[in-house]
Protein backbone atom coordinates (compact mmCIF):
# COMPACT_ATOMS: atom_id res chain seq x y z
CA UNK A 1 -89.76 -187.64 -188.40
CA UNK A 2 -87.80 -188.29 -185.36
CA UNK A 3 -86.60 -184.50 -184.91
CA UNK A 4 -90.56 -183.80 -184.93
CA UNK A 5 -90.77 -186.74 -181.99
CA UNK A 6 -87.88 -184.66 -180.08
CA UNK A 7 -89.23 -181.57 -180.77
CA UNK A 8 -93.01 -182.57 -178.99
CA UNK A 9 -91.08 -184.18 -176.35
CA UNK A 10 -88.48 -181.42 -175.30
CA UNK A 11 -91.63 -178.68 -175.49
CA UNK A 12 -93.68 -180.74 -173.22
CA UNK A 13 -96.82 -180.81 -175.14
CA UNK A 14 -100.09 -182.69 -173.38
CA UNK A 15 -100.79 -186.26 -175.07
CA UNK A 16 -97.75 -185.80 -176.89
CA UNK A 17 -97.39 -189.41 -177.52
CA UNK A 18 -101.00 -189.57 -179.28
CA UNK A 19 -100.35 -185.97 -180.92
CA UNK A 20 -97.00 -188.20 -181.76
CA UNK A 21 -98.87 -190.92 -183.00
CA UNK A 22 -101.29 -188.95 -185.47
CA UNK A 23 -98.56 -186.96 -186.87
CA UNK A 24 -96.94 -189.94 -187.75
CA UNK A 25 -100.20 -191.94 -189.43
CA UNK A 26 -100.72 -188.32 -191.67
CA UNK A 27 -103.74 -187.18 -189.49
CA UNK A 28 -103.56 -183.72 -189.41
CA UNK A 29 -105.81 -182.51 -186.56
CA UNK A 30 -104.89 -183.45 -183.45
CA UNK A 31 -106.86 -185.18 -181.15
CA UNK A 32 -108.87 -183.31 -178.88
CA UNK A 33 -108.00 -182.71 -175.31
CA UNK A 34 -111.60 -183.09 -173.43
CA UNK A 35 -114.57 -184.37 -174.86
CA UNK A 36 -118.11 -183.63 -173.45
CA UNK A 37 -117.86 -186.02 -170.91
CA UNK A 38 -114.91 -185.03 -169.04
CA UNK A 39 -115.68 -181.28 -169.82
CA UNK A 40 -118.91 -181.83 -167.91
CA UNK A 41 -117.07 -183.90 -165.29
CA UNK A 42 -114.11 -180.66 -164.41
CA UNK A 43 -117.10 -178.21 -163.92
CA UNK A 44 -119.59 -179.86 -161.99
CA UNK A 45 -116.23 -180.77 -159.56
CA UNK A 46 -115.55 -176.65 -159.90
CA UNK A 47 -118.82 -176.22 -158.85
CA UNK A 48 -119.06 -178.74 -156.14
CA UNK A 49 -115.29 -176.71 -154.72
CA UNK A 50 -117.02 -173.29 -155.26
CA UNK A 51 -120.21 -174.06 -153.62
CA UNK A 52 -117.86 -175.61 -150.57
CA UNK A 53 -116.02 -172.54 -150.10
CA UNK A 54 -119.08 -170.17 -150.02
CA UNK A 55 -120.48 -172.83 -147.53
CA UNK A 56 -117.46 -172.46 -145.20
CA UNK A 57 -117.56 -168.61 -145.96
CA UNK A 58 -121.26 -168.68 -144.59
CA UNK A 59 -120.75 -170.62 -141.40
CA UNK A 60 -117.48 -168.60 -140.31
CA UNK A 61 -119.43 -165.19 -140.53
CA UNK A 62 -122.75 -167.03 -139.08
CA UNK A 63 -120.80 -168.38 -136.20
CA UNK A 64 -118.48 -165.64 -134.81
CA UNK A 65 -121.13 -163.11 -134.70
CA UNK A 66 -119.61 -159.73 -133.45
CA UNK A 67 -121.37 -159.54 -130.41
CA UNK A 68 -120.23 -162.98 -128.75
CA UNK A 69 -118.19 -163.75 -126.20
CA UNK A 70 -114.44 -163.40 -127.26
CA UNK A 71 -111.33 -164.47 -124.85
CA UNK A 72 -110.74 -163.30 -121.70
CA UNK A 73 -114.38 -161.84 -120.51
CA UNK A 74 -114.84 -159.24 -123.11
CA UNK A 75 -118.11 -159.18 -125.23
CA UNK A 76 -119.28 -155.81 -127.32
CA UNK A 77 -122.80 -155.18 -126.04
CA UNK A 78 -123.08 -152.71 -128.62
CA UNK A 79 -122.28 -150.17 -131.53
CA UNK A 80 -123.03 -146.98 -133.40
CA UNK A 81 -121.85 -145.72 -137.01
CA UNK A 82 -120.72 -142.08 -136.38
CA UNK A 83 -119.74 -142.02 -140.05
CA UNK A 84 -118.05 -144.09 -142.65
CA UNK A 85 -115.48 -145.29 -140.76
CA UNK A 86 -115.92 -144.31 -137.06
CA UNK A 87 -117.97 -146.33 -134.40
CA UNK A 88 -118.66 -146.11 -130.91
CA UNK A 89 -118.39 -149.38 -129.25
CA UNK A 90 -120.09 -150.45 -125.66
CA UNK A 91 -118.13 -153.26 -123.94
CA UNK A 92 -118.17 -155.77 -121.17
CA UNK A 93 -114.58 -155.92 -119.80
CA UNK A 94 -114.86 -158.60 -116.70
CA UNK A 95 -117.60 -156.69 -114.42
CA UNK A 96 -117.30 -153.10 -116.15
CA UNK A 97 -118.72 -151.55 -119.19
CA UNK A 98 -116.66 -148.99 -121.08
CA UNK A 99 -117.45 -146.82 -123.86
CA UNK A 100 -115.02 -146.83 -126.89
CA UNK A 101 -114.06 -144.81 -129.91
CA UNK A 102 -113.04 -146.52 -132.97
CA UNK A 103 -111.41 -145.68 -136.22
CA UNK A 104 -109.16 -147.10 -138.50
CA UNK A 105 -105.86 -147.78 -136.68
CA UNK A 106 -107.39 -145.58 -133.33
CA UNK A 107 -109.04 -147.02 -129.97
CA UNK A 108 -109.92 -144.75 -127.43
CA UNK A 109 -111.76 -145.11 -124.23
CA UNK A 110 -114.29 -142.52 -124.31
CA UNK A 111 -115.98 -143.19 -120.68
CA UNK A 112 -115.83 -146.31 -118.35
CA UNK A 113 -119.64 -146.65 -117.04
CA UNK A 114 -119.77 -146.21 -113.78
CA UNK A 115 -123.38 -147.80 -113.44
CA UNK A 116 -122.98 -151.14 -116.45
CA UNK A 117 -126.39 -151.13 -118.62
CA UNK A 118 -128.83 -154.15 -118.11
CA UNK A 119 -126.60 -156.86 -119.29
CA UNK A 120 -129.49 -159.37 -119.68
CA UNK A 121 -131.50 -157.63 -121.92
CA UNK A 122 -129.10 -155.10 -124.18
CA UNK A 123 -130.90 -152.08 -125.35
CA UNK A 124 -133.38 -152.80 -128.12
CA UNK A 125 -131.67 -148.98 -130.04
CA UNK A 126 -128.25 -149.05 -129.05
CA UNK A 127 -128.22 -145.05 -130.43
CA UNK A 128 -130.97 -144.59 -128.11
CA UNK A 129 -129.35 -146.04 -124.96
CA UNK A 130 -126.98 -144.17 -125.93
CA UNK A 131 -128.08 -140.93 -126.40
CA UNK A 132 -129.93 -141.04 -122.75
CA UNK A 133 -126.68 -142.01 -121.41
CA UNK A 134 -125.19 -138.81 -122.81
CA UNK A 135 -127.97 -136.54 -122.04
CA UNK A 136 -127.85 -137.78 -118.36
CA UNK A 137 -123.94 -136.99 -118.21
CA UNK A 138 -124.29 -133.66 -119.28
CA UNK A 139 -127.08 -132.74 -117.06
């Protein structure tokens, strides 16, 4: 009997003392490890954790919106999908506005504006500002 003690002691077993203490009465099913009550207890405080994170999840993206005002005077007044990965980007650098290519691990500056788009009301189609923008340049 005491080599079974050692044995549930050196192994580490939860509640070994009460698994200990059945063994040693003749029960032979141990006790068990959460009832109903403390089940329900673990996943309503699982589900109070989860519904925390999504919470903080939901402010962070509702809060730094991609069109606010980041450090150092620069603000994106704009953006078009040119395909899956590629976007043009309008910014406000200080006084300027400047037209910019992106793609995964590529910036470029595509044209610096030489007259800055109506900075108190942006264009209500960004493509379509856009696209007047370029037909005036080429003409």
């Amino acid at each position: 009997m005491q080599l079974i003690f050692l044995a549930i002691w050196c192994l580490g077993i939860p509640f070994a003392s009460t698994l200990a203490a059945g063994l040693a009465t003749g029960e032979t099913r141990p006790p068990p490890l959460l009832g109903t009550g403390e089940l329900l207890q673990v996943s309503l405080s699982l589900g109070v954790v989860l519904a925390a994170i999504a919470l903080t999840a939901w402010l962070l993206r509702r809060f730094t919106k991609l069109g606010g005002t980041m450090g150092g005077g620069l603000r994106v007044l704009g953006g078009v999908s040119l395909g899956g990965r590629e976007r043009v980007v309008l910014m406000q650098v200080g006084e300027q506005q400047v037209l910019l290519g992106v793609a995964p691990g590529w910036v470029q500056t595509l044209h610096i504006l030489e007259q800055p788009l109506s900075v108190s009301q942006p264009p209500a189609d960004f493509a379509l500002a856009l696209r007047a923008l370029v037909r005036e340049k080429v003409q």
